[in-house]
C-alpha atoms as a PDB file:
ATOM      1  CA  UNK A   1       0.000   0.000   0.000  1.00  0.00           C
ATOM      2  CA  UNK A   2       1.439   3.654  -0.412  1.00  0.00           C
ATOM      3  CA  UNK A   3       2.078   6.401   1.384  1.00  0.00           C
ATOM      4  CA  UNK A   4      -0.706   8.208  -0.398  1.00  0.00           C
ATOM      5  CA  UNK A   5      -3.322   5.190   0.134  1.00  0.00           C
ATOM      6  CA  UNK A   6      -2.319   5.571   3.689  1.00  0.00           C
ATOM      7  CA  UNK A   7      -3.234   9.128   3.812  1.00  0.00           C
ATOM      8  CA  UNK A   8      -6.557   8.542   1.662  1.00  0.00           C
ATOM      9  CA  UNK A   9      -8.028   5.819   4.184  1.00  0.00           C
ATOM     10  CA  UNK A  10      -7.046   7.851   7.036  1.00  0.00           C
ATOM     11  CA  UNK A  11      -8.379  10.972   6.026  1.00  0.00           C
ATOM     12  CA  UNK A  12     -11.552   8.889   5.423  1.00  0.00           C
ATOM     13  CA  UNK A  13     -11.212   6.650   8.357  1.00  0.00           C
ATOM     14  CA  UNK A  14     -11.339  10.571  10.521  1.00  0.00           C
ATOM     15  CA  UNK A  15     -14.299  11.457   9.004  1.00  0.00           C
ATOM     16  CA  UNK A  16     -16.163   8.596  10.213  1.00  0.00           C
ATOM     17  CA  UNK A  17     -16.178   5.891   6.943  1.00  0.00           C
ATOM     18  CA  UNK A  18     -15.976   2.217   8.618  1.00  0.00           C
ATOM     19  CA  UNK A  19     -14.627   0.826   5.683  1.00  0.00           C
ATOM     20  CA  UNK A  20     -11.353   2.657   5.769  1.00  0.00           C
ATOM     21  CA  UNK A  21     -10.947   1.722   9.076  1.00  0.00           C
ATOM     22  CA  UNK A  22     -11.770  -2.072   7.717  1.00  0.00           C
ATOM     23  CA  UNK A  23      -8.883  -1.152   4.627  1.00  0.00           C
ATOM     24  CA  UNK A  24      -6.128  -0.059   7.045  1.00  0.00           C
ATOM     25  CA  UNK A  25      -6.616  -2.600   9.402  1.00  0.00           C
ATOM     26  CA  UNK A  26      -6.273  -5.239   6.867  1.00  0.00           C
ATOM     27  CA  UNK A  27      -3.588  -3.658   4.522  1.00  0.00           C
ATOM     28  CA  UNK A  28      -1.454  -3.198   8.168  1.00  0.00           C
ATOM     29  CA  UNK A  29      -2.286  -5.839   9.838  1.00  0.00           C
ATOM     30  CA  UNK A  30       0.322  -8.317   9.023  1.00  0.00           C
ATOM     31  CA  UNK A  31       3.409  -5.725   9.278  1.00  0.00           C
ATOM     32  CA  UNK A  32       2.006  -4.976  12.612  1.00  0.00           C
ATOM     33  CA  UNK A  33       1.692  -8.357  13.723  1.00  0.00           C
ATOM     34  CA  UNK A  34       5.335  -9.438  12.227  1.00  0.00           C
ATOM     35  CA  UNK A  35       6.553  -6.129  14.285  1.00  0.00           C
ATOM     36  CA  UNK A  36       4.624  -6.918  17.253  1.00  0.00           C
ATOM     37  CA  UNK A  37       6.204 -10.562  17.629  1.00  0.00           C
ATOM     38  CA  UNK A  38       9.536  -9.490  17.037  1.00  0.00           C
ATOM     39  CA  UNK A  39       9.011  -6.793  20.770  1.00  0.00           C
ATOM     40  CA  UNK A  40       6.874  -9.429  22.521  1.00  0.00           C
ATOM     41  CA  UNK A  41       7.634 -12.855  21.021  1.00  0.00           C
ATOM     42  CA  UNK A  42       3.656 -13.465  22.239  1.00  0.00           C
ATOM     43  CA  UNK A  43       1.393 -14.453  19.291  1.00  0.00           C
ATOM     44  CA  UNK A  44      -1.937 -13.646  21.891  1.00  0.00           C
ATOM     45  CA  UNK A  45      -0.595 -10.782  22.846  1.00  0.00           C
ATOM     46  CA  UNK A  46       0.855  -9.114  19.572  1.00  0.00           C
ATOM     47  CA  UNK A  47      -3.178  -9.598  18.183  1.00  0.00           C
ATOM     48  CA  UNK A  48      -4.459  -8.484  21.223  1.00  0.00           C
ATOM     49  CA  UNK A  49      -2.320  -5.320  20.959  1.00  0.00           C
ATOM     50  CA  UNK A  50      -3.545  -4.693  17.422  1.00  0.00           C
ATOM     51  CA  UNK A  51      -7.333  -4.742  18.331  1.00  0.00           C
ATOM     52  CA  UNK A  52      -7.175  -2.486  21.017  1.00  0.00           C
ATOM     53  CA  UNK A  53      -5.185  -0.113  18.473  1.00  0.00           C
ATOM     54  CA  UNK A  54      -7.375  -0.119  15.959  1.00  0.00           C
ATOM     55  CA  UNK A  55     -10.412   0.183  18.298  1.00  0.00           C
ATOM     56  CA  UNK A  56      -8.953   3.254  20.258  1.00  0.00           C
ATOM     57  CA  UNK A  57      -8.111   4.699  16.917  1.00  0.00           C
ATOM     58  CA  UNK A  58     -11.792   4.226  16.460  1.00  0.00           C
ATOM     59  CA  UNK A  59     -13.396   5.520  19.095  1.00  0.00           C
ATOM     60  CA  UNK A  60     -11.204   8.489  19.037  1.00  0.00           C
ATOM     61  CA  UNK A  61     -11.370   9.296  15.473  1.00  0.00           C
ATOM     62  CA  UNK A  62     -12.434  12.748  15.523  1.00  0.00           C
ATOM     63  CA  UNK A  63      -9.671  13.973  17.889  1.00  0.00           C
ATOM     64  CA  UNK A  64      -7.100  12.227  15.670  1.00  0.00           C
ATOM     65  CA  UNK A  65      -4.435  14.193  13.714  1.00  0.00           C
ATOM     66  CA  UNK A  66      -4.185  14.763  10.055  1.00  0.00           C
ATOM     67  CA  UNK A  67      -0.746  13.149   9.266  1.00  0.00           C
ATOM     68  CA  UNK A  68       0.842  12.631   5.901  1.00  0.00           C
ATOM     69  CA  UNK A  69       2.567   9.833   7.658  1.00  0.00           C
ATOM     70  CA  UNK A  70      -0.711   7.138   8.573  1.00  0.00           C
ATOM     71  CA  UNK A  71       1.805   4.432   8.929  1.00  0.00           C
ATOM     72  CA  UNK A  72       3.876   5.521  11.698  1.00  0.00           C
ATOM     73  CA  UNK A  73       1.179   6.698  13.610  1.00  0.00           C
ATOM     74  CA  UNK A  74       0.224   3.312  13.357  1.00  0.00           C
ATOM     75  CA  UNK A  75       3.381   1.973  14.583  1.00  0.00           C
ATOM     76  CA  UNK A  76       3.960   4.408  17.335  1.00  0.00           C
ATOM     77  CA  UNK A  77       0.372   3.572  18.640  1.00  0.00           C
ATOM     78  CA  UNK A  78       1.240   0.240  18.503  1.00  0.00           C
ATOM     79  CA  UNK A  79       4.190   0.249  19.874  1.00  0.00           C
ATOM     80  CA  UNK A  80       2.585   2.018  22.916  1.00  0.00           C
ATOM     81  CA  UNK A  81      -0.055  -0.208  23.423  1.00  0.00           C
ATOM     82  CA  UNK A  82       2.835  -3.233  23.636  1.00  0.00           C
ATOM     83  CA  UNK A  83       4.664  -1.100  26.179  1.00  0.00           C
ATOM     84  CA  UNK A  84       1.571  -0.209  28.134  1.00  0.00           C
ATOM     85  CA  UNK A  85       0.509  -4.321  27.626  1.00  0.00           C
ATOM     86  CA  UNK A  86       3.841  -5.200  28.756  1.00  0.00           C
ATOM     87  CA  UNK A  87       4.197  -2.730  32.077  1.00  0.00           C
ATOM     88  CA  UNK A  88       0.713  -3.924  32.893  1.00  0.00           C
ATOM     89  CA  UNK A  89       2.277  -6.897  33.296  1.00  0.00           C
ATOM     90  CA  UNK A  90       5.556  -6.212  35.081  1.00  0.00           C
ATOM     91  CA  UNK A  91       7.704  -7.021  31.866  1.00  0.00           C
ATOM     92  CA  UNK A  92       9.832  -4.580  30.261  1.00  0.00           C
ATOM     93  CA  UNK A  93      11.194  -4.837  26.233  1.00  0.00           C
ATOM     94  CA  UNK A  94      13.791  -2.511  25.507  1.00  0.00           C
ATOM     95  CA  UNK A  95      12.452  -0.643  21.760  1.00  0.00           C
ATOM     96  CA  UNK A  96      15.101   1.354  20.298  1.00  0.00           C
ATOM     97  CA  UNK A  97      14.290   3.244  16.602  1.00  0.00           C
ATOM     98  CA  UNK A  98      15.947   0.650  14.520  1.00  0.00           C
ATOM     99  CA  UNK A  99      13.013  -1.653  15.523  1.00  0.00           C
ATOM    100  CA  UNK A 100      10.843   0.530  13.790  1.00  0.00           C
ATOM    101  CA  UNK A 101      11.450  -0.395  10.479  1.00  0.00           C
ATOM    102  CA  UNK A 102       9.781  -3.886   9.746  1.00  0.00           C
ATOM    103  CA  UNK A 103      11.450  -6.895   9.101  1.00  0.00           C
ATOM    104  CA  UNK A 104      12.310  -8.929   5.723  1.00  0.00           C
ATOM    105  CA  UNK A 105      11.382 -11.899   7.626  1.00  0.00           C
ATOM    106  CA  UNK A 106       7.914 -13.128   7.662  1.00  0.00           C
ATOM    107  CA  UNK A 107       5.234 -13.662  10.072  1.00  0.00           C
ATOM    108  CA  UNK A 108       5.545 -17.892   9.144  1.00  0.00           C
ATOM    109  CA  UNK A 109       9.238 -17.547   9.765  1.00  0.00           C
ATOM    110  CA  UNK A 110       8.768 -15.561  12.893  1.00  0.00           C
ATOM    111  CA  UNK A 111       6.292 -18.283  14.568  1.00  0.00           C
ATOM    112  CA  UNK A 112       8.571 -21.041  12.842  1.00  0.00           C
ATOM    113  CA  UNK A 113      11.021 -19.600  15.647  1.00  0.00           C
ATOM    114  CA  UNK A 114       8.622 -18.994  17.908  1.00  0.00           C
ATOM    115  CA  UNK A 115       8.008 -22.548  17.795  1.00  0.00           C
ATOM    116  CA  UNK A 116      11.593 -23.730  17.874  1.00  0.00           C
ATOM    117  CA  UNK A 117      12.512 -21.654  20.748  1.00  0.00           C
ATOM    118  CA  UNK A 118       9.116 -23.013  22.846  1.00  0.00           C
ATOM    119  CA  UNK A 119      10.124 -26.757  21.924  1.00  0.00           C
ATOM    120  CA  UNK A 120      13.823 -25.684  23.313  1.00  0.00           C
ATOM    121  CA  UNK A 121      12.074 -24.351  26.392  1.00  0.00           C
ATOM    122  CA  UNK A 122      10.788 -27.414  26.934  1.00  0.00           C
ATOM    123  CA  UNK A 123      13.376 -29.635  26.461  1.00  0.00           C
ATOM    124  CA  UNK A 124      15.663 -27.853  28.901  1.00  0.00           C
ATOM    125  CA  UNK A 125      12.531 -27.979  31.853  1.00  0.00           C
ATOM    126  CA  UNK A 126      12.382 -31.552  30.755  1.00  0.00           C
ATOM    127  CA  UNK A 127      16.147 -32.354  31.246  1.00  0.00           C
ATOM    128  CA  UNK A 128      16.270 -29.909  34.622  1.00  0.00           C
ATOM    129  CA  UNK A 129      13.191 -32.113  35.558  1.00  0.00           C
ATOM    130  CA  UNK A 130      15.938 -34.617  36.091  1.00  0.00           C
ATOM    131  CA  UNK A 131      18.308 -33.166  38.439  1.00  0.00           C
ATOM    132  CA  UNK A 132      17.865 -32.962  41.900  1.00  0.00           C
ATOM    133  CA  UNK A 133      15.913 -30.205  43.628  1.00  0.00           C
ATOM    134  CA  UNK A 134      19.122 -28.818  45.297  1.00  0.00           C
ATOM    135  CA  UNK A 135      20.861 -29.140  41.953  1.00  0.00           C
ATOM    136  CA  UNK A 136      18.011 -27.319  40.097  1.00  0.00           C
ATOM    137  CA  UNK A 137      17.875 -24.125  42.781  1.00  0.00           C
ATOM    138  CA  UNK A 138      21.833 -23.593  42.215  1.00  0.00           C
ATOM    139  CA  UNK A 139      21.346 -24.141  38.211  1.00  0.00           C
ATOM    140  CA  UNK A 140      18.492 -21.284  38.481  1.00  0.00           C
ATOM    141  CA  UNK A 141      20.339 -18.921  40.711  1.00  0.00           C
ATOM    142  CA  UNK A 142      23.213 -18.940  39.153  1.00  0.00           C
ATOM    143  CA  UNK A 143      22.372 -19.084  35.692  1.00  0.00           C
ATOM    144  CA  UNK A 144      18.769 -17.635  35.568  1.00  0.00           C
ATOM    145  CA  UNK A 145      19.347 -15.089  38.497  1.00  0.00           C
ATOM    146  CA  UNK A 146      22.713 -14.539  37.163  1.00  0.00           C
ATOM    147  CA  UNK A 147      24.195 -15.213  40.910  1.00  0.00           C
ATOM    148  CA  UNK A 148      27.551 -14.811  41.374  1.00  0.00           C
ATOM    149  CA  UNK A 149      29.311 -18.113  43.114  1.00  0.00           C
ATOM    150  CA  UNK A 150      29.956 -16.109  45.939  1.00  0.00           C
ATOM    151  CA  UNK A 151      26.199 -15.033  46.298  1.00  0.00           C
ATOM    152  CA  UNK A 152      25.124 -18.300  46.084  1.00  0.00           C
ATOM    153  CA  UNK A 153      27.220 -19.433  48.517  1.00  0.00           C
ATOM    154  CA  UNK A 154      25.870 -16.224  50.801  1.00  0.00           C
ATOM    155  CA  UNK A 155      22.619 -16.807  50.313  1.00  0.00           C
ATOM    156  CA  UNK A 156      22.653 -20.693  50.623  1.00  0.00           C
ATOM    157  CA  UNK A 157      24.997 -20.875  53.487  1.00  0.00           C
ATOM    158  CA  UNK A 158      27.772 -22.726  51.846  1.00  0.00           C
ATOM    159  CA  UNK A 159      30.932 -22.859  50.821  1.00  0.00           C
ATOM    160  CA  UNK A 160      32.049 -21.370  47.627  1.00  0.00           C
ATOM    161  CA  UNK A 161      34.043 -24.425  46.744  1.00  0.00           C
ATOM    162  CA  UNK A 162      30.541 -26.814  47.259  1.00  0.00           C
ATOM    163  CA  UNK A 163      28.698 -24.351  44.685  1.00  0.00           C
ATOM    164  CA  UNK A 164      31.759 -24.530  42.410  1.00  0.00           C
ATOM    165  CA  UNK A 165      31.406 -28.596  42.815  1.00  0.00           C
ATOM    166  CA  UNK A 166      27.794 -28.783  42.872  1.00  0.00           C
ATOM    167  CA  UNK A 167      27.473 -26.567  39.616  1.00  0.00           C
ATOM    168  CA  UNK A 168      30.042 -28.567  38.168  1.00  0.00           C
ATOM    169  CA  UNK A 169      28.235 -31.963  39.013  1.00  0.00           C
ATOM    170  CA  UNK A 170      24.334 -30.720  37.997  1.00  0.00           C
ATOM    171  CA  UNK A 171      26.327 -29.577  34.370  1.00  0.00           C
ATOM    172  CA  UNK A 172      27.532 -32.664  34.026  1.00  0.00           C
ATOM    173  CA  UNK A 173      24.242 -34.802  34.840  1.00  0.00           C
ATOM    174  CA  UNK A 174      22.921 -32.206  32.143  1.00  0.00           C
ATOM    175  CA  UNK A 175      25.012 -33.109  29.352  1.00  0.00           C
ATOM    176  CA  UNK A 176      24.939 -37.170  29.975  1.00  0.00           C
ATOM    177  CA  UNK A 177      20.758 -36.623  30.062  1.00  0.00           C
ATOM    178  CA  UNK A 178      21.161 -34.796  26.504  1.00  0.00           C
ATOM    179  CA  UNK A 179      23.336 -37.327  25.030  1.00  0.00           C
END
């Protein structure tokens, strides 16, 4: 879609015509959803985010601006409305400008990854599901928590040689349950 499209189905989506609104939300929706996985890496979410856009933008159409750039309006609403999502819920994604500009990769690509990164997830919780509890606190401290030997040794009341050991040991019984 161009630039001058954009403009044309906003000016018309301001002045009240549902079908624009219909228009832009279907020629954007795909870059925004591509964009929106890449900040969140939540499929749910990312769609989520979208709707409420395009429904604010909506119900606030007569206060919105005349822009000759539609587009990045978009985006910056959108981007927003991920931010405000994601403070809701405690999380923070670091968005610098460079993010702005979409992707060459697709949305199919993008959940490919998704995908490979969730069966990943789970094959790590599955081989951690086979260390001892003690062995799984020190893995997650130290390597989720981003502990510091010494810390761990502060905070579990050991010796910095027997988290040293015990780290050792649980990476071990890691690798021979992956092989």
């Amino acid at each position: 879609m161009t630039s001058s499209t954009d403009i044309a189905l906003w000016d018309q989506l301001v002045q009240g015509d549902e079908q624009a609104l219909y228009a832009f939300y279907q020629a954007r929706y795909g870059e925004l959803l591509q964009y929106g996985l890449r900040l969140c890496k939540d499929p749910e979410e990312s769609k989520d985010a979208i709707n409420i856009v395009f429904a604010r933008i909506w119900n606030n159409r007569q206060r919105l601006p005349r822009t000759q750039h539609p587009k990045a309006y978009l985006f910056a609403c959108y981007k927003n409305q991920l931010l405000r999502q994601r403070q809701q819920a405690h999380r923070v994604i670091p968005i610098s400008s460079d993010e702005l500009l979409v992707s060459s990769q697709s949305v199919e690509e993008t959940l490919i990854e998704l995908q490979e990164q969730e069966a990943l997830r789970m094959r790590t919780a599955q081989l951690l599901s086979k260390l001892t509890d003690r062995q799984q606190e020190l893995i997650r401290l130290r390597f989720i928590e981003g502990l510091s030997y010494e810390e761990i040794a502060q905070r579990l009341s050991i010796s910095v040689r027997t988290v040293y050991n015990s780290i050792h040991e649980s990476l071990k019984a890691l690798r021979n349950a992956a092989e």
